[in-house]
C-alpha atoms as a PDB file:
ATOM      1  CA  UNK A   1    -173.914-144.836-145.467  1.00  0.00           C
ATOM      2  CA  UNK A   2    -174.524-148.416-146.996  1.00  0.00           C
ATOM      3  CA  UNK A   3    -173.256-150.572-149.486  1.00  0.00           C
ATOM      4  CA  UNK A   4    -174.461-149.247-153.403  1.00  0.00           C
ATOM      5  CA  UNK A   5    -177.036-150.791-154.363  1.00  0.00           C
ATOM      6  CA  UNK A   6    -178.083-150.704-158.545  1.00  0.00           C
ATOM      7  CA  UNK A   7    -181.321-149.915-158.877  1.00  0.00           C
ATOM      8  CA  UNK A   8    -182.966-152.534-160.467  1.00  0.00           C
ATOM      9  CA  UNK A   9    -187.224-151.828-159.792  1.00  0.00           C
ATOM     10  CA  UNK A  10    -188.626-148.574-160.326  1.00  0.00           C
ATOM     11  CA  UNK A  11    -187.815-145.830-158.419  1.00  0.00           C
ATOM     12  CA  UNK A  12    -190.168-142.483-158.209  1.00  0.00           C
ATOM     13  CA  UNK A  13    -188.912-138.840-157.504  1.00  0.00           C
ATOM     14  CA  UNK A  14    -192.295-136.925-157.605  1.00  0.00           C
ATOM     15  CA  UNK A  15    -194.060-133.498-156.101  1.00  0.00           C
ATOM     16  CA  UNK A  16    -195.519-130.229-157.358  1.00  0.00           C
ATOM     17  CA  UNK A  17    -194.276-126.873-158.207  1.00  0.00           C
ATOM     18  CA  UNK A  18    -195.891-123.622-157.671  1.00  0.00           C
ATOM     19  CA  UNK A  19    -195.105-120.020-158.414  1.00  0.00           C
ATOM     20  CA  UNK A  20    -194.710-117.371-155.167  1.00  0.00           C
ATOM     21  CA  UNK A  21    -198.743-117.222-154.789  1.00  0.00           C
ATOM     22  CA  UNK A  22    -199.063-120.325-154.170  1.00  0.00           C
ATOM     23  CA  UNK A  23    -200.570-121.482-157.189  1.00  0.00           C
ATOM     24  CA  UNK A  24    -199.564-124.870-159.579  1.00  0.00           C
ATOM     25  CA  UNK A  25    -196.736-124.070-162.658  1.00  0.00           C
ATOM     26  CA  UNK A  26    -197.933-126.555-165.681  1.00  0.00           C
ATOM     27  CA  UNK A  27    -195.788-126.868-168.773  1.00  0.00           C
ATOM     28  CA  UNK A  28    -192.542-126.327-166.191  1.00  0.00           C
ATOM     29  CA  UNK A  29    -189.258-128.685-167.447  1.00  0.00           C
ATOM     30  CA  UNK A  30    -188.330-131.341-164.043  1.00  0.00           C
ATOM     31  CA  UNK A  31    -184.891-132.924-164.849  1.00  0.00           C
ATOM     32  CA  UNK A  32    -183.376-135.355-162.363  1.00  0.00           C
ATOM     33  CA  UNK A  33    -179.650-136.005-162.294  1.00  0.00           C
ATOM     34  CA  UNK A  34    -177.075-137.696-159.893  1.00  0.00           C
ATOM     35  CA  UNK A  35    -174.498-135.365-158.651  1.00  0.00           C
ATOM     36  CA  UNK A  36    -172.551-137.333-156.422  1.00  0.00           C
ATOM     37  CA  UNK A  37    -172.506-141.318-158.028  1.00  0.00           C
ATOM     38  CA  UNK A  38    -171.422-142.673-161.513  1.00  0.00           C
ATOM     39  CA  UNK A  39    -173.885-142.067-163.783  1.00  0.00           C
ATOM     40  CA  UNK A  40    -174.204-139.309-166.008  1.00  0.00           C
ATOM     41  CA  UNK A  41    -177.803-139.752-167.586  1.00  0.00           C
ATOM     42  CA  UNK A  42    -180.740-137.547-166.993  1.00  0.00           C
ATOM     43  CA  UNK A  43    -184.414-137.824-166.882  1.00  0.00           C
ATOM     44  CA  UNK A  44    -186.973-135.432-167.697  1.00  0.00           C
ATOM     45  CA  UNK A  45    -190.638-134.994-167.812  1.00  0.00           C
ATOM     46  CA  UNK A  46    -192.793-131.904-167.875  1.00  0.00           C
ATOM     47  CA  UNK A  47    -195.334-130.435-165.187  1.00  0.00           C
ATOM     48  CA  UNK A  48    -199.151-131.218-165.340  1.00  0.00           C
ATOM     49  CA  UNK A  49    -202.194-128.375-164.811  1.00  0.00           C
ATOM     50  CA  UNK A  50    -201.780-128.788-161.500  1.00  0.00           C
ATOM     51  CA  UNK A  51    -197.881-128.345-161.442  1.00  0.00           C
ATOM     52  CA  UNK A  52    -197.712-132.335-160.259  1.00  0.00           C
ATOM     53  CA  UNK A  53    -194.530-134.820-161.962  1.00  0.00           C
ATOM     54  CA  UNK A  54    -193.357-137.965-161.897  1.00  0.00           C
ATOM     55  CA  UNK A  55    -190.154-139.016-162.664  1.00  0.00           C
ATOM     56  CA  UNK A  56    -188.277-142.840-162.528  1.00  0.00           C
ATOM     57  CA  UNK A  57    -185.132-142.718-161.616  1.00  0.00           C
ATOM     58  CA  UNK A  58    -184.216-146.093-162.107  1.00  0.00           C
ATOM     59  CA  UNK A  59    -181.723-145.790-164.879  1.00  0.00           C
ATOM     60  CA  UNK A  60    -180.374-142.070-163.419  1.00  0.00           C
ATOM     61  CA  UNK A  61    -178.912-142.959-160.412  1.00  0.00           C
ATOM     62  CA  UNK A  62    -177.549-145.603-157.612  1.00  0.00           C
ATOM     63  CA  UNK A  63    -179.173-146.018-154.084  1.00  0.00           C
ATOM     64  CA  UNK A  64    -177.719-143.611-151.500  1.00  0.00           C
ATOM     65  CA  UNK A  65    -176.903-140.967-154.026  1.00  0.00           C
ATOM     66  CA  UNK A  66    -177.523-137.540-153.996  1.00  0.00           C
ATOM     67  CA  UNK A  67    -179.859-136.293-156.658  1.00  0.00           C
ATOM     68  CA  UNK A  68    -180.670-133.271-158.280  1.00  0.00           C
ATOM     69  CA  UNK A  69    -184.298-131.981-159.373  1.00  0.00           C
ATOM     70  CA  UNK A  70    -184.057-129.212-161.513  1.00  0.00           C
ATOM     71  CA  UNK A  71    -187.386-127.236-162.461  1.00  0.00           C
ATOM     72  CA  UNK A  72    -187.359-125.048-165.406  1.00  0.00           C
ATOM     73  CA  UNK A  73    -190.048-122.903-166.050  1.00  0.00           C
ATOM     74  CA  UNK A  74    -189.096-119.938-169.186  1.00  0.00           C
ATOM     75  CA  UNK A  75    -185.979-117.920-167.287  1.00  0.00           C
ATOM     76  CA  UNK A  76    -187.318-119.471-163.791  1.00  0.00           C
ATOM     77  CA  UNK A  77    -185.301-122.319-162.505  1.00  0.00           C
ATOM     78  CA  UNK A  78    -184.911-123.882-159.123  1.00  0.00           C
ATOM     79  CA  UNK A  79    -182.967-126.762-157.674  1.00  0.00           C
ATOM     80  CA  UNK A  80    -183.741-129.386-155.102  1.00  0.00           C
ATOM     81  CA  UNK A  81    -181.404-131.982-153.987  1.00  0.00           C
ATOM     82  CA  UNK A  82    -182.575-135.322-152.207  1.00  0.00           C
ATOM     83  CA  UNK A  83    -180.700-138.632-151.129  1.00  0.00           C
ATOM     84  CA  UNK A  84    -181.814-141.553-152.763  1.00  0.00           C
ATOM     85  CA  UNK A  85    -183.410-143.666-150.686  1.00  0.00           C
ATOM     86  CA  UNK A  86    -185.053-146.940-151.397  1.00  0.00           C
ATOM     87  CA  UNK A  87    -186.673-147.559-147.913  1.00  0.00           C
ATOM     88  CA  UNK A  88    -189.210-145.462-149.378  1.00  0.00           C
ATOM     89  CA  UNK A  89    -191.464-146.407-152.647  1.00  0.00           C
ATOM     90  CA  UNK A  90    -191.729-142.734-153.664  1.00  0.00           C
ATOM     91  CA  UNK A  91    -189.594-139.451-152.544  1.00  0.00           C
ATOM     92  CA  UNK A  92    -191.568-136.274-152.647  1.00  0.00           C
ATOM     93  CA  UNK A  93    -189.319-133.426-154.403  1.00  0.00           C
ATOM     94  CA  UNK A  94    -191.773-130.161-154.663  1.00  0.00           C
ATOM     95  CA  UNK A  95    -190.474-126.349-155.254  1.00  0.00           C
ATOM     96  CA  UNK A  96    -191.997-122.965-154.952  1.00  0.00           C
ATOM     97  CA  UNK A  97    -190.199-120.046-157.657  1.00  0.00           C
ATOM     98  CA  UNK A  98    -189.513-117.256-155.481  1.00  0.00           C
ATOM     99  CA  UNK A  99    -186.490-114.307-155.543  1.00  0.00           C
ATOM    100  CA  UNK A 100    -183.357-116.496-155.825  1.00  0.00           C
ATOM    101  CA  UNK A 101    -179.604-115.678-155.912  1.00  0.00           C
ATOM    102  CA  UNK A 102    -177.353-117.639-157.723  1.00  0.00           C
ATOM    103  CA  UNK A 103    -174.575-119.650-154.954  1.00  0.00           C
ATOM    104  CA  UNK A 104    -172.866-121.651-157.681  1.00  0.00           C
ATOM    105  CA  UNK A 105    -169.618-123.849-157.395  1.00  0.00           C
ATOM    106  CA  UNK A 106    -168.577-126.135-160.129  1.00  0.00           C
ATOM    107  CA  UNK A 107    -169.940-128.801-159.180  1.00  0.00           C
ATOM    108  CA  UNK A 108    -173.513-127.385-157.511  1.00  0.00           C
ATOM    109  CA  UNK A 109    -176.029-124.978-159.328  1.00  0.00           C
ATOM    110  CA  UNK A 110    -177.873-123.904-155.949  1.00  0.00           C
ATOM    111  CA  UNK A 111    -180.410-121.209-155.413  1.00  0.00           C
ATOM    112  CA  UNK A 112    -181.235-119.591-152.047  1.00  0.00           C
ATOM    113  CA  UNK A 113    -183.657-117.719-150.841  1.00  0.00           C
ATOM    114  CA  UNK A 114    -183.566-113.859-151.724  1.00  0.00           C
ATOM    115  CA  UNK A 115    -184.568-111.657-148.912  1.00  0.00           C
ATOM    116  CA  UNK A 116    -186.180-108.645-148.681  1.00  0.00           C
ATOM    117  CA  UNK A 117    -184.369-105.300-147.453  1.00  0.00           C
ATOM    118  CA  UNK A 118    -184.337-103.452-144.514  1.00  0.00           C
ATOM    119  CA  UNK A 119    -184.170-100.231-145.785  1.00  0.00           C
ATOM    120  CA  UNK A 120    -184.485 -97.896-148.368  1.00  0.00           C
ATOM    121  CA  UNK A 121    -181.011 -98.300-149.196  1.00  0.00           C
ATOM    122  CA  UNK A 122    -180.751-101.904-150.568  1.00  0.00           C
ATOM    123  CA  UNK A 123    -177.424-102.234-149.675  1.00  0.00           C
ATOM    124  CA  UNK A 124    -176.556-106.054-148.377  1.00  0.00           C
ATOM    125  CA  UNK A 125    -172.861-106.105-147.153  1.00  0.00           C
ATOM    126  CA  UNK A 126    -171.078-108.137-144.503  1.00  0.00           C
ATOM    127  CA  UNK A 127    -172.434-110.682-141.855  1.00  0.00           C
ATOM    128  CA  UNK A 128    -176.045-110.771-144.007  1.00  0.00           C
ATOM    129  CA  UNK A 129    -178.781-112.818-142.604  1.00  0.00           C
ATOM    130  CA  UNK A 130    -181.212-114.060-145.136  1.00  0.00           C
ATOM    131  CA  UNK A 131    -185.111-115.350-144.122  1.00  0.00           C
ATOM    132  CA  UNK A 132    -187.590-117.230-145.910  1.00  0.00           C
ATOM    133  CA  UNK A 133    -190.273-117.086-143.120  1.00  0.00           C
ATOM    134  CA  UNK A 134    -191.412-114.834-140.306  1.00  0.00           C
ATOM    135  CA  UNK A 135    -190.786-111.131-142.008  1.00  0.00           C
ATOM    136  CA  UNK A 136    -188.243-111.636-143.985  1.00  0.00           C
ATOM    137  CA  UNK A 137    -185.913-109.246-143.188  1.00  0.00           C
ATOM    138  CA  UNK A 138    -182.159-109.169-143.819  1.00  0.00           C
ATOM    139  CA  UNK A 139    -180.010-106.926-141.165  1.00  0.00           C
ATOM    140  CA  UNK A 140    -176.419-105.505-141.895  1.00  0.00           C
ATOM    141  CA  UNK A 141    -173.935-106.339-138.980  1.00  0.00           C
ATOM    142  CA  UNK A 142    -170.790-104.640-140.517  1.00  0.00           C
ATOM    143  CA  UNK A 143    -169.592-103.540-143.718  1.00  0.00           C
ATOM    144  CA  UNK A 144    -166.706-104.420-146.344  1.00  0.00           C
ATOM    145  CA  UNK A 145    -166.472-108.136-147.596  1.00  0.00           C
ATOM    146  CA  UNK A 146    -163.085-108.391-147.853  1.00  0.00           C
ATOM    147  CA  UNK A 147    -162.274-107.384-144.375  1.00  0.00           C
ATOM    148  CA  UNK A 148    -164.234-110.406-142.410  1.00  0.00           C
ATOM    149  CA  UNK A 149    -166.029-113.107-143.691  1.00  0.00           C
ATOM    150  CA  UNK A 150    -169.223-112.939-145.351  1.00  0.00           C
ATOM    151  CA  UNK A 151    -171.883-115.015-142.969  1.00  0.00           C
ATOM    152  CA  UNK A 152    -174.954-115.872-144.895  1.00  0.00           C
ATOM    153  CA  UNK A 153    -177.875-117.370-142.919  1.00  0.00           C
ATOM    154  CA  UNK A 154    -180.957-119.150-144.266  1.00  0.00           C
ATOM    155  CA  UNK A 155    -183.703-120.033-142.219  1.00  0.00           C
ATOM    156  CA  UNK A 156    -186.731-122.661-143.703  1.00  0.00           C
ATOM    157  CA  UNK A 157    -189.749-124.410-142.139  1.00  0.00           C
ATOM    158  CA  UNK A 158    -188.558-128.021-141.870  1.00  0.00           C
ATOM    159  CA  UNK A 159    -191.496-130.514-142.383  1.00  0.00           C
ATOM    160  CA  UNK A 160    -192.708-134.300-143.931  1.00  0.00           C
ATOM    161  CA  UNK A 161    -192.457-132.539-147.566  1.00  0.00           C
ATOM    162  CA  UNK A 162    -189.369-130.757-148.082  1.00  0.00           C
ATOM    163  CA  UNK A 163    -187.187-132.429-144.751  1.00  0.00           C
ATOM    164  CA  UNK A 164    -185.089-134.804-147.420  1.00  0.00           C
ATOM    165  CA  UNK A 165    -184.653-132.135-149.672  1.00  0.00           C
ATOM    166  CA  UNK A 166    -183.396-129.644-146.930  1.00  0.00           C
ATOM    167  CA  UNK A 167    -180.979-132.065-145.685  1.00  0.00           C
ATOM    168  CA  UNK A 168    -179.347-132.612-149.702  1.00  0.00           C
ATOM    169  CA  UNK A 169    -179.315-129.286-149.786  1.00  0.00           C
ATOM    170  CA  UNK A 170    -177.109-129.365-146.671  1.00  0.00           C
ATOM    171  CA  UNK A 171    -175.305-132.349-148.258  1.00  0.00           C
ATOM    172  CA  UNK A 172    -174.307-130.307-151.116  1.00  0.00           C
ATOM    173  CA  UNK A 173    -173.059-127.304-149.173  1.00  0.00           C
ATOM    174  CA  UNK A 174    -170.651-129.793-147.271  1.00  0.00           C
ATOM    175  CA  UNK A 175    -169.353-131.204-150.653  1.00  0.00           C
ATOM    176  CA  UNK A 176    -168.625-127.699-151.925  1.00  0.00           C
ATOM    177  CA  UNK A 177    -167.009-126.979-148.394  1.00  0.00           C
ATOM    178  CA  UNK A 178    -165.307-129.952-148.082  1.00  0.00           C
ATOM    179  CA  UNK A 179    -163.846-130.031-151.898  1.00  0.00           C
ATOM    180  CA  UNK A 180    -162.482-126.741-151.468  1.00  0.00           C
ATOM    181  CA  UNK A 181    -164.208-125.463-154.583  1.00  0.00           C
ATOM    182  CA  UNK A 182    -164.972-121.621-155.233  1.00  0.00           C
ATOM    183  CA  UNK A 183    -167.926-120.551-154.688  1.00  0.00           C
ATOM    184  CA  UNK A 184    -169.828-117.602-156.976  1.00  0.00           C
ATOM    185  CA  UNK A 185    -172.546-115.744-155.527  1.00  0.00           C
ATOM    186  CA  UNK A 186    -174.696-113.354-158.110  1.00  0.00           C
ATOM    187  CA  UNK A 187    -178.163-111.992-157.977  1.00  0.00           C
ATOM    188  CA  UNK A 188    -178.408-109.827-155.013  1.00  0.00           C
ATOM    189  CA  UNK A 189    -176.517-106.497-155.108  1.00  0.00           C
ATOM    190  CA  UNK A 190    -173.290-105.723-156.633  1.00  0.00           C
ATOM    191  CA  UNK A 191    -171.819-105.159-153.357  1.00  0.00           C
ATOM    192  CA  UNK A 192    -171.605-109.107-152.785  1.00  0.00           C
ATOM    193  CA  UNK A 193    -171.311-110.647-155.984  1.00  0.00           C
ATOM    194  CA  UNK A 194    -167.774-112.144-156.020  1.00  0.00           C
ATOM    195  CA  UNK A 195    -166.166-115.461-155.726  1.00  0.00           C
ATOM    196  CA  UNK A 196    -165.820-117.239-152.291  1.00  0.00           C
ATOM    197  CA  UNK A 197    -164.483-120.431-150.587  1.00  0.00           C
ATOM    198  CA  UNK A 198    -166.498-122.184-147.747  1.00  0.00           C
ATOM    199  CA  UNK A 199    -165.266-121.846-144.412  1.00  0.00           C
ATOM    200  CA  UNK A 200    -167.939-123.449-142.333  1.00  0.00           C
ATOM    201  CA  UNK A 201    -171.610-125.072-142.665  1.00  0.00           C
ATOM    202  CA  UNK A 202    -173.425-125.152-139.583  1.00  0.00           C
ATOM    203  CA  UNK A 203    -177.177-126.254-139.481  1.00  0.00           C
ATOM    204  CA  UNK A 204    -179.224-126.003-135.980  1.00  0.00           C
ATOM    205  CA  UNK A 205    -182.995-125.396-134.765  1.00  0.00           C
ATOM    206  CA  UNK A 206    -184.064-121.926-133.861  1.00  0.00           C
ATOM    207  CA  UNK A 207    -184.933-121.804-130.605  1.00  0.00           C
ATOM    208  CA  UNK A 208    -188.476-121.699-129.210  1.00  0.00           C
ATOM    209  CA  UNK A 209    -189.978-122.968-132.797  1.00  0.00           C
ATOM    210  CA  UNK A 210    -191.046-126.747-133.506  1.00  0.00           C
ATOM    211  CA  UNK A 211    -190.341-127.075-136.976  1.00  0.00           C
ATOM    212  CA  UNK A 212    -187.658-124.135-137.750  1.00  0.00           C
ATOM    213  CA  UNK A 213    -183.692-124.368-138.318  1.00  0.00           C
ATOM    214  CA  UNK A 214    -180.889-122.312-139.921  1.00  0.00           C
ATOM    215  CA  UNK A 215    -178.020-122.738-142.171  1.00  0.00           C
ATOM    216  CA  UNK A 216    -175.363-120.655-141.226  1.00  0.00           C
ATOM    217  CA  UNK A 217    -172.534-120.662-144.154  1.00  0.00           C
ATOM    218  CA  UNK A 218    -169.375-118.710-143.747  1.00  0.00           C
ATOM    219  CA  UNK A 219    -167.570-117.128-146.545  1.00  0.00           C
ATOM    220  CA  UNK A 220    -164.335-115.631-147.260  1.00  0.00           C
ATOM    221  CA  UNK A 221    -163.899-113.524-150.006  1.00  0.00           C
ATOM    222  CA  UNK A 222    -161.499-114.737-152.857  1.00  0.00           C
ATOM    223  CA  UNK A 223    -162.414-112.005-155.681  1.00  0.00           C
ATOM    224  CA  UNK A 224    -164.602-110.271-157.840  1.00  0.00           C
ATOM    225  CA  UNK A 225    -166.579-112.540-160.707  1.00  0.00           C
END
């Protein structure tokens, strides 16, 4: 990483959100915020007819920090993160709303993916595997998370639109992992809400796809919320 650099020209973050159809959010609240640098102020704007924003970041942040884009939309919200990066003129942050769990630390408010289940039984225990693409399935390896760790893996399509924001969102997993902070997890079933620490972050291609790659994030149980 380079030297910080102020930012003294205008800086965009802008992009589109949608709902889980597909189709454009307008009226939806986009707040930017640096998570990892000095400053503490906050920009906001609101979402067009055709869910597009624009936001300068100029007086939010420093070059080479990690951002925050926050899009609030009634009880819907959703969280990008992006590195700031001044080789480009413009940084496209978009989101889709989709069925989110809460994986919250006290620095990070992140949302992942929820999955759909496998069986009639909705129960989501140990070593869980949670898609976003293909069929989005989740399978059930063992049960009990306080006996082994609790491995959560996300998969996501990586391309020219939401690569920067996949690899904050990696950024911001190591910072919780490497800070040692707890980790709460709410929004799936009962059976895994609790409080965590972050053994491990581990991001790799699947194989035989072009633009496909996991997170793999192991847990280990502290206590209950």
């Amino acid at each position: 990483m380079g030297d910080i650099v102020s930012l003294d020209v205008s800086h965009w973050i802008r992009g589109y959100l949608y709902d889980s159809s597909g189709s454009p959010i307008s009226g939806a609240t986009v707040t930017v915020a640096t998570v990892t640098g000095s400053d503490s102020a906050t920009n906001s704007t609101t979402t067009t007819v055709t869910g597009y924003y624009q936001l300068n970041v100029q007086a939010v942040c420093n070059e080479n920090d990690l951002i925050s884009v926050t899009f609030t939309s009634g009880a819907d919200e959703i969280v990008e993160f992006i590195r700031v990066n001044l080789d480009d003129l413009t940084q496209e942050v978009s989101a889709t709303f989709q069925y989110t769990f809460s994986f919250n630390s006290e620095s990070y408010n992140i949302r992942l993916a929820e999955p759909d289940y496998e069986d009639a039984s909705m129960n989501l225990i140990k070593a869980t595997k949670l898609t976003n693409f293909y069929d989005g399935q989740l399978f059930v390896d063992d049960v009990g998370k306080e006996a082994e760790p609790l491995i959560i893996t996300v998969y996501a399509w990586v391309d020219i639109r939401n690569r920067d924001t996949i690899s904050g969102l990696i950024e911001a997993l190591n910072v919780i992992s490497n800070d040692g902070e707890e980790v709460t997890i709410t929004g799936i079933q009962a059976c895994i809400d609790g409080v965590y620490v972050i053994n491990r972050i581990h991001a790799e291609p699947v194989e035989n796809t072009k633009d496909a790659f996991q997170i793999t994030i192991s847990l280990e149980y502290v206590r209950d919320d």
